[in-house]
Protein backbone atom coordinates (compact mmCIF):
# COMPACT_ATOMS: atom_id res chain seq x y z
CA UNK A 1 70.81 -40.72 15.60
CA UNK A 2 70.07 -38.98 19.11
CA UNK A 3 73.69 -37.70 19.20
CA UNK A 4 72.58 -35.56 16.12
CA UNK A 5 69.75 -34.69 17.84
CA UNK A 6 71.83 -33.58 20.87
CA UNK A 7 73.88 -31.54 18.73
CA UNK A 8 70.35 -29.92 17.18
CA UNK A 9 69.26 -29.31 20.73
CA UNK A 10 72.43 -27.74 22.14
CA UNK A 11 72.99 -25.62 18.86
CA UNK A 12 69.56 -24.31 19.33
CA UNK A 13 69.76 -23.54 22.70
CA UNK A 14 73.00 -21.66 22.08
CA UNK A 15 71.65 -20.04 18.99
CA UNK A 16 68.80 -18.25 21.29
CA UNK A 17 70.98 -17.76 24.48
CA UNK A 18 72.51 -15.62 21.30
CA UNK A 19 69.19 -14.08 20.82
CA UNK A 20 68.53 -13.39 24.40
CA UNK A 21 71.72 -11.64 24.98
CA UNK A 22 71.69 -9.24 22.13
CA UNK A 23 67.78 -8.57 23.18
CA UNK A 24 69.76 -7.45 26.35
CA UNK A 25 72.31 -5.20 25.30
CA UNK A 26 69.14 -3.49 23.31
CA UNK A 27 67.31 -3.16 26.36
CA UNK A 28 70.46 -1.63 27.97
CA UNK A 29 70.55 0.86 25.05
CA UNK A 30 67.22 2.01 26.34
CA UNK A 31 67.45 4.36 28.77
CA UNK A 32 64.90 4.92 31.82
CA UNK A 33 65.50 8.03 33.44
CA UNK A 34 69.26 7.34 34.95
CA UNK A 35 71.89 8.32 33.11
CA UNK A 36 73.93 5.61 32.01
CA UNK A 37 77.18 5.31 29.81
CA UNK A 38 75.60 2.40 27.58
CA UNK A 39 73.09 4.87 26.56
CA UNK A 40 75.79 6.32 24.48
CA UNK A 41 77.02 2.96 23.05
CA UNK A 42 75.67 3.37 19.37
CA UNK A 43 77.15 6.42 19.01
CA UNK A 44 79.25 7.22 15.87
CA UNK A 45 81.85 9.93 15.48
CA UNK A 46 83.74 11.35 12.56
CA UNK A 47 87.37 10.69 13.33
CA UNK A 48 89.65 12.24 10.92
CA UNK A 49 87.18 10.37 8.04
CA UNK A 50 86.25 7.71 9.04
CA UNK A 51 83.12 6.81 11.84
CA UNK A 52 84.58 5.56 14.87
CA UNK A 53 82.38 4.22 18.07
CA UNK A 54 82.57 7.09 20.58
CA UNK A 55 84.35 4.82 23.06
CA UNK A 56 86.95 4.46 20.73
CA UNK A 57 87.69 8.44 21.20
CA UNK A 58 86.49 9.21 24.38
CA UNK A 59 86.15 8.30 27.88
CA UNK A 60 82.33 8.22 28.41
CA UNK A 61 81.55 8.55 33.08
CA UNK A 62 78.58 9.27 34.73
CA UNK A 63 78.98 11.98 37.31
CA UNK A 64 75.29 11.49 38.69
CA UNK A 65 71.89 10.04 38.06
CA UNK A 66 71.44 12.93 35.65
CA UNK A 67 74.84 13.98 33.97
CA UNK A 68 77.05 11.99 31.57
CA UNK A 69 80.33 13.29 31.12
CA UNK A 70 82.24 12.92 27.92
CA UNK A 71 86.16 13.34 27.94
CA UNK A 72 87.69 13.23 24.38
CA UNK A 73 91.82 12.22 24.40
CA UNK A 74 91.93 14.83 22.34
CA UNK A 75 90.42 18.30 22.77
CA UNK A 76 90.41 19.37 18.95
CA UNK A 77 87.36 16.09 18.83
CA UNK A 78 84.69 17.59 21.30
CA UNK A 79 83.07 19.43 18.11
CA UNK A 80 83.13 16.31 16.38
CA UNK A 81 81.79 14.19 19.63
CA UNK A 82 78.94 16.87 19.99
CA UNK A 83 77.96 16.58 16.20
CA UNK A 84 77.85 12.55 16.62
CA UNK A 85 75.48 13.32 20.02
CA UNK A 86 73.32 15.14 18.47
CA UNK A 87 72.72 13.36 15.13
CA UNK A 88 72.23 10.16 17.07
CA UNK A 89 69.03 10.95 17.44
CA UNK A 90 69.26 10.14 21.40
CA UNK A 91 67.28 13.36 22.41
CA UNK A 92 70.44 14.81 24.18
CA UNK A 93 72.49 17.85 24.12
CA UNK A 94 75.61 18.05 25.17
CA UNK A 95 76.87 20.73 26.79
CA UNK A 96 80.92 21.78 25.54
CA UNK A 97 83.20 23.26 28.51
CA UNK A 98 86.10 23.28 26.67
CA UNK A 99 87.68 20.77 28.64
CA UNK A 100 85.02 18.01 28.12
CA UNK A 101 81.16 17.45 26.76
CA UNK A 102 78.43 17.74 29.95
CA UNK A 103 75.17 16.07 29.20
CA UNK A 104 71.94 16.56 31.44
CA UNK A 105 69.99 13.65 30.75
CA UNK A 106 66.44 15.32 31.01
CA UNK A 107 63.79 13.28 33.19
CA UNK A 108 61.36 11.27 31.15
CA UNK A 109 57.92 12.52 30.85
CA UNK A 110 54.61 10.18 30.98
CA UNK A 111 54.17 10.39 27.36
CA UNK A 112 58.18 9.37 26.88
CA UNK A 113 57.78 6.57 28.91
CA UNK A 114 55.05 5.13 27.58
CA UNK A 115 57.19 5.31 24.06
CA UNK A 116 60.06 3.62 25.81
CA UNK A 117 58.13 1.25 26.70
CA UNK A 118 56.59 0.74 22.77
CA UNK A 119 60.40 0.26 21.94
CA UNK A 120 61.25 -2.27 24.28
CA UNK A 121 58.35 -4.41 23.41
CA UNK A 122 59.01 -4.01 19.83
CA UNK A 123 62.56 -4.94 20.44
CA UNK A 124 61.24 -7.95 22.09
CA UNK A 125 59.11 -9.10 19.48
CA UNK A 126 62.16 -9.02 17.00
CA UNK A 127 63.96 -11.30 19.74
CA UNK A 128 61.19 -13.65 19.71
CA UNK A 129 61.30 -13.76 15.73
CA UNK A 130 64.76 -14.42 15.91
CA UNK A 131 63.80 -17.51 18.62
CA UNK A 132 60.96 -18.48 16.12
CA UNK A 133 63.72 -18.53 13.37
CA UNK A 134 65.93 -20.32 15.34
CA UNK A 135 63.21 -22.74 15.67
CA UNK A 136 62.34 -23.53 12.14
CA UNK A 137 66.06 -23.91 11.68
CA UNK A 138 66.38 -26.70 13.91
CA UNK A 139 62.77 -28.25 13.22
CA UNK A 140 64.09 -28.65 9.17
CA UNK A 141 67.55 -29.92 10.61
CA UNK A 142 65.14 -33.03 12.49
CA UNK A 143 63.03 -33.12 8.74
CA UNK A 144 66.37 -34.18 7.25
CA UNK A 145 67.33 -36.47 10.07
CA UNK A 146 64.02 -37.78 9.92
CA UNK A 147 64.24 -38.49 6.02
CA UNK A 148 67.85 -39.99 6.52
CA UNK A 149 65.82 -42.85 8.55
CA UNK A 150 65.08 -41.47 11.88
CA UNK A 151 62.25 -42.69 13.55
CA UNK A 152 58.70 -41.35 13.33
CA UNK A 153 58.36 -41.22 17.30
CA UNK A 154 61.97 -39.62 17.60
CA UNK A 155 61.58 -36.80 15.21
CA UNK A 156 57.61 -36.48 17.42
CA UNK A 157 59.20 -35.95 20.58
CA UNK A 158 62.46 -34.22 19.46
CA UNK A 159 60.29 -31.83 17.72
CA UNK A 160 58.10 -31.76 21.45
CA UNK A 161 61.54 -31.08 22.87
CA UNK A 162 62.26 -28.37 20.63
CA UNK A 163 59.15 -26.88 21.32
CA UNK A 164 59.77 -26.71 24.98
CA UNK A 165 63.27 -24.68 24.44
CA UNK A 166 61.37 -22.39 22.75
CA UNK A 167 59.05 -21.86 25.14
CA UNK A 168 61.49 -21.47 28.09
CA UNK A 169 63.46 -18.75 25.37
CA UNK A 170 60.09 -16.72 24.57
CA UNK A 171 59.10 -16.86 28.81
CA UNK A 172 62.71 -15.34 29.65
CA UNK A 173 61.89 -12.69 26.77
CA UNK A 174 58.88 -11.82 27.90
CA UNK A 175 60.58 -11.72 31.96
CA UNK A 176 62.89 -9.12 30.57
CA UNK A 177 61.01 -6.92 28.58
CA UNK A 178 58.49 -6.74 32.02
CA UNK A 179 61.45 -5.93 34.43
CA UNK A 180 62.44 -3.27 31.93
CA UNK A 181 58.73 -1.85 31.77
CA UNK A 182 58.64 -2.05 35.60
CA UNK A 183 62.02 0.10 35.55
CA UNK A 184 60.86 2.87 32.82
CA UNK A 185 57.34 3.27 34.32
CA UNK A 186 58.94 3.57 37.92
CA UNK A 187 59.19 7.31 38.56
């Protein structure tokens, strides 16, 4: 019986290191006053009919703290690039040369910040739902275990032990989403 416990514990910690990472690459997403290539990453573009990730059709550089640089493999998609831009809702406009797509990432106001910072805290709240999820996923897998004849005191302190994963998963949440307030509040 513990090696199915094991296997509950490691598939749980696996399932939030899961979490934590895509929690990450959401933070990333949210920019906080540099300009940064990722801040581009959800960025769809209409290639020849179909939507296509704009990395997929371009090579996306930053030039500065301040300026991305977008340069399409082929010229006759800048128009299209722009459009995506723009109805990405990112708050950027990007600037054709002919030759390539310039965009001056504008620096953030107080009131900006203080919605980047909204964002990032909701976006870790839905990671610690998905840990909490994660959690009543492996707390029914113990239930079964526990109705298949596990011990009373096992299924107590594998639940305990469950309890503590979570814990160390919400705490490196809640370290993240603070180093990323520090970072958009830091003029």
């Amino acid at each position: 019986m513990t090696e199915e416990l094991i296997m509950i514990y490691d598939d749980f910690k696996v399932s939030n290191s899961k979490t934590i990472s895509h929690f990450e690459t959401e933070l990333i997403k949210i920019r906080a006053g540099k300009a940064s290539p990722a801040m581009l990453g959800g960025v769809m573009v209409d290639y020849y009919g179909s939507m296509t990730p704009l990395q997929q059709v371009a090579n996306v550089n930053t030039s500065d703290a301040r300026t991305i640089l977008v340069q399409p493999w082929e010229k006759a998609m800048l128009n299209e690039i722009a459009r995506g831009i723009i109805n990405s809702n990112l708050g950027l406009n990007p600037q054709n040369n002919g030759e390539q797509l310039i965009i001056t990432v504008p620096p953030l106001t107080e009131e900006r910040r203080r919605d980047l910072v909204k964002r990032a805290k909701a976006e870790a709240e839905n990671a610690k739902v998905g840990i909490r999820n994660n959690r009543k996923d492996a707390i029914d897998m113990i239930k079964e275990l526990k109705n298949d004849g596990l011990s009373e005191d096992l299924a107590k302190g594998a639940e305990d032990e469950v309890q503590k994963i979570t814990n160390g998963a919400i705490k490196s949440v809640d370290e993240l989403v603070e180093l990323k307030e520090k970072d958009i509040m830091t003029v």
